[in-house]
Protein backbone atom coordinates (compact mmCIF):
# COMPACT_ATOMS: atom_id res chain seq x y z
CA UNK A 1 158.79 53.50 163.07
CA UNK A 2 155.78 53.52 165.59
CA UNK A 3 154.84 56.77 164.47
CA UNK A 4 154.96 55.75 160.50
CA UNK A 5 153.09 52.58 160.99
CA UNK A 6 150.20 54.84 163.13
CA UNK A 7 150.38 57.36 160.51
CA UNK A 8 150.03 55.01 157.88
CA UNK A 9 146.83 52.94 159.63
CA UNK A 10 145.17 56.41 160.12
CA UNK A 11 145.56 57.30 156.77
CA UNK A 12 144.00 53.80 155.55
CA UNK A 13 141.17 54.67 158.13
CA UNK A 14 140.55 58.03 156.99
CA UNK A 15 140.62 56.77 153.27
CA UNK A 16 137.88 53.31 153.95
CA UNK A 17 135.74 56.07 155.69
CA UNK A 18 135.63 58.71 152.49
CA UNK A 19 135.36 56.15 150.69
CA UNK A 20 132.32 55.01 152.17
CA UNK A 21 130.84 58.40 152.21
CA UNK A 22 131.48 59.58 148.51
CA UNK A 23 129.73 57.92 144.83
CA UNK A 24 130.17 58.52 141.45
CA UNK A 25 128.05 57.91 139.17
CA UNK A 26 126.17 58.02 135.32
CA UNK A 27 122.47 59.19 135.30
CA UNK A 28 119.33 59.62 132.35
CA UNK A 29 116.20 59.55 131.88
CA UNK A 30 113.41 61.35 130.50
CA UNK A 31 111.55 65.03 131.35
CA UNK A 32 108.43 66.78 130.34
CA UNK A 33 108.72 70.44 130.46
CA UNK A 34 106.52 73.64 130.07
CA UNK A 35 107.40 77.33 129.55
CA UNK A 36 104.91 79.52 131.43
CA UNK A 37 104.21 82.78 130.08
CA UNK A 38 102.38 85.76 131.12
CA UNK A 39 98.85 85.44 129.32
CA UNK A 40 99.27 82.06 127.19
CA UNK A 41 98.13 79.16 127.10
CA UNK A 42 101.36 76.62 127.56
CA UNK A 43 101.36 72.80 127.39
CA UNK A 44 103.94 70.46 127.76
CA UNK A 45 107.01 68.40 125.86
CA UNK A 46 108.70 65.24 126.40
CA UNK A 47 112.67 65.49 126.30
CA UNK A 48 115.57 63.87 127.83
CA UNK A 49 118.40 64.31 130.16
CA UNK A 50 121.84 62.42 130.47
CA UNK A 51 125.11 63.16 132.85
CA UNK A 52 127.28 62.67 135.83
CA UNK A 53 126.41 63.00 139.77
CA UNK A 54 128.89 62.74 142.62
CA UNK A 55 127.19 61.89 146.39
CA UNK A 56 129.28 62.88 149.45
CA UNK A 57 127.98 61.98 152.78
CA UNK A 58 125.90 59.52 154.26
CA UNK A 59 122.84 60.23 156.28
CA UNK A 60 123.15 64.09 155.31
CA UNK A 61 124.58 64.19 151.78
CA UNK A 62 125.52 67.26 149.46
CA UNK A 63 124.52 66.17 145.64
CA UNK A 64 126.48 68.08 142.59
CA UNK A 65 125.73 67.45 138.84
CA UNK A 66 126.32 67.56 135.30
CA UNK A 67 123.94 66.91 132.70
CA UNK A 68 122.71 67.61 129.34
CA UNK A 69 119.21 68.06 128.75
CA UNK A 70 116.70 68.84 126.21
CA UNK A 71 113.67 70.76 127.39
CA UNK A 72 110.98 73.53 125.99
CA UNK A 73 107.26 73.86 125.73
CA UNK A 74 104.56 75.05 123.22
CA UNK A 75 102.80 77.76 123.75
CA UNK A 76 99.32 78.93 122.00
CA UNK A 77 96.60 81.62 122.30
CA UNK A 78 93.66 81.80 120.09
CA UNK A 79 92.24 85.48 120.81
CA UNK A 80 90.39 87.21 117.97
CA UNK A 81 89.42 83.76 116.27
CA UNK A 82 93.82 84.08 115.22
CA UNK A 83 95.44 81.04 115.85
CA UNK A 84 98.84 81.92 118.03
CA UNK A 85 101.03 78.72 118.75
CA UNK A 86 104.92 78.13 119.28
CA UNK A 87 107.03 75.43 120.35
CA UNK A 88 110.25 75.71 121.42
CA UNK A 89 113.35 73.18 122.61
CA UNK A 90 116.60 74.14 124.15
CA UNK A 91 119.25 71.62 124.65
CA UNK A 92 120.98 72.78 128.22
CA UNK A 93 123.90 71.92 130.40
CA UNK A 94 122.52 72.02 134.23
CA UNK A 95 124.91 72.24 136.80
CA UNK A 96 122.75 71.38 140.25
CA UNK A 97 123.79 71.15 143.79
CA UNK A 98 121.69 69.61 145.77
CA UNK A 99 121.41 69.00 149.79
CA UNK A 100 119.62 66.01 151.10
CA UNK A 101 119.13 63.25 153.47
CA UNK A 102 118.85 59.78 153.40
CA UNK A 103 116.70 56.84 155.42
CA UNK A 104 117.46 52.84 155.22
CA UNK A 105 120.10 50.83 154.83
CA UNK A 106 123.12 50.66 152.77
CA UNK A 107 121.06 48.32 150.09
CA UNK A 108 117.83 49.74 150.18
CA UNK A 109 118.28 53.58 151.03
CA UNK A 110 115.15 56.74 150.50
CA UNK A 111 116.40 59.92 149.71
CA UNK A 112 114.55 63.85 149.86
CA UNK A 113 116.73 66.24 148.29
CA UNK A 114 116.85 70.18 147.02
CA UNK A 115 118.74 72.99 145.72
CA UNK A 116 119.62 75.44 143.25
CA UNK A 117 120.30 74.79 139.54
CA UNK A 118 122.78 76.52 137.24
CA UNK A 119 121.23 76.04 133.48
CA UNK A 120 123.09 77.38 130.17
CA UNK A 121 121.57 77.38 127.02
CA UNK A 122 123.74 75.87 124.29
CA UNK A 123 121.03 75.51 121.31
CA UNK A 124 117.72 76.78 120.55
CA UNK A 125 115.37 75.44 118.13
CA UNK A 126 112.07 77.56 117.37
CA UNK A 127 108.79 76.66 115.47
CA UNK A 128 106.96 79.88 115.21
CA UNK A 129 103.27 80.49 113.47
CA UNK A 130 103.72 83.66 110.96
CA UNK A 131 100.63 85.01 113.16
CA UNK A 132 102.64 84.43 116.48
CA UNK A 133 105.51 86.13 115.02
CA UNK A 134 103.76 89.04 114.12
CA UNK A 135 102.24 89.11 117.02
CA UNK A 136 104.57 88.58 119.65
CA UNK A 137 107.80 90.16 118.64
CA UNK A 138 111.30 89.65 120.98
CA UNK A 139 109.46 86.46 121.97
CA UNK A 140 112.46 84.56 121.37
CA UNK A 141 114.87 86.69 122.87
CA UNK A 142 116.06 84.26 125.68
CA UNK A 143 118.53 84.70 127.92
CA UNK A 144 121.63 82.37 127.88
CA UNK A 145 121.73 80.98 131.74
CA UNK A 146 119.24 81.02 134.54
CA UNK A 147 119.26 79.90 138.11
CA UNK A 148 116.12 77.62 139.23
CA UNK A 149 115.40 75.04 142.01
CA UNK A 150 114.87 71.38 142.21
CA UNK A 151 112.89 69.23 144.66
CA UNK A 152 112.44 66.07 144.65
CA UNK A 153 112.96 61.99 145.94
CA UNK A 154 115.00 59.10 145.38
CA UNK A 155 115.78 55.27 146.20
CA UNK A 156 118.83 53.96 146.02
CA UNK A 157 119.13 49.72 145.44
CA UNK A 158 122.41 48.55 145.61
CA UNK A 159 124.09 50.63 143.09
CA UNK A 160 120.86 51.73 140.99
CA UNK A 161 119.51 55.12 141.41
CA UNK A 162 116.12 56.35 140.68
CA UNK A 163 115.03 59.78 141.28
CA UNK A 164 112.14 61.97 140.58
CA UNK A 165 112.09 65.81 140.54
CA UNK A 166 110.40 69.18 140.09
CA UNK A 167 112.76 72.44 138.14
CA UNK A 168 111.15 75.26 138.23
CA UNK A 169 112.40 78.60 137.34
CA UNK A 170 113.67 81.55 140.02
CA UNK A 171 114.89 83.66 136.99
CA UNK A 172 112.65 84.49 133.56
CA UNK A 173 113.72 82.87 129.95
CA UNK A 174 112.74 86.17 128.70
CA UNK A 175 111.37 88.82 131.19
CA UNK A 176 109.62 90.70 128.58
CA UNK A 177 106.85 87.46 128.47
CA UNK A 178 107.32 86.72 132.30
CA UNK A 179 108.71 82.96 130.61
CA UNK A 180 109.64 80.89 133.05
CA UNK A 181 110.57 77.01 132.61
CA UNK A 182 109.23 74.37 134.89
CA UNK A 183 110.30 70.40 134.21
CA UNK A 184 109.42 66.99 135.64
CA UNK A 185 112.41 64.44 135.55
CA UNK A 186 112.52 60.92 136.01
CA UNK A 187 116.34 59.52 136.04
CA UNK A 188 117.96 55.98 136.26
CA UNK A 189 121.33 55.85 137.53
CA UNK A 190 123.78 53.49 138.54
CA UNK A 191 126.87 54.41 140.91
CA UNK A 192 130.15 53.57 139.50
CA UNK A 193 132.21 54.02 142.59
């Protein structure tokens, strides 16, 4: 029975102390993206971003994520008096994983954080000058996924989250323009568990 009742308080333990260490919670906010490409001028869009993050770890903590966001950029080149301009918007699913580590207390808490980010493309939308389609043909020839990085900082207050970040691009939208996609985010969350 002594061995139950030990087993049983360890297990309670163990359990209190994960549960200390892990969060879930809801995240959005908006983003402002641009799509660099070899010898254009670019400029950049406001879009959005909405999803899920899970925190393990306190002190050190690993960061996954899943969100939907809606990003792009217009591009534009006047050469030979022609006026060249595009915008384009992709709606993604990002899958991040970041690593970071935390300072302050359990109600007021700083975060730095980075890693990689997995980003599918589910839907494109294209607004194309006839003179930048003639032009630049394959432009919109995009590849489906790419891998990137994000940086960034948080605070934490109570159960609200706030973090800003930097995305840019380790693989090309479309390597035959060199495109690669670079994003600002600004997200409010709020920890459910």
């Amino acid at each position: 029975m002594k061995k139950y009742l030990l087993s049983l308080a360890l297990l309670i333990a163990v359990s209190v102390s994960a549960k200390a260490q892990f969060s879930l919670g809801i995240k959005a906010g908006p983003n402002f993206s641009s799509i660099n490409t070899d010898n254009l001028h670019e400029s950049t869009i406001a879009g959005f971003q909405a999803g899920v993050f899970a925190r393990f770890g306190t002190g050190f903590y690993i960061q996954p994520e899943l969100y939907v966001a809606s990003t792009g950029g217009k591009v534009e080149d006047t050469q030979d008096g022609a006026d060249y301009n595009a915008q384009v918007r992709f709606t993604t699913m990002n899958v991040p994983l970041l690593f970071g580590e935390t300072f302050g207390t359990q109600n007021l808490n700083f975060r730095i954080m980075a890693g990689p980010v997995y980003s599918y493309i589910m839907n494109t939308s294209e607004t194309l000058s006839q003179n930048f389609t003639d032009a630049y043909h394959n432009f919109g020839n995009y590849n489906n996924s790419t891998l990137g990085y994000q940086v960034g900082a948080g605070v934490d207050v109570r159960s609200i989250t706030i973090d800003l970040r930097y995305e840019g691009g380790l693989s090309k939208l479309n390597p035959d323009y060199g495109q690669r996609e670079n994003i600002w985010s600004l997200s409010v969350g709020f920890k459910i568990l």
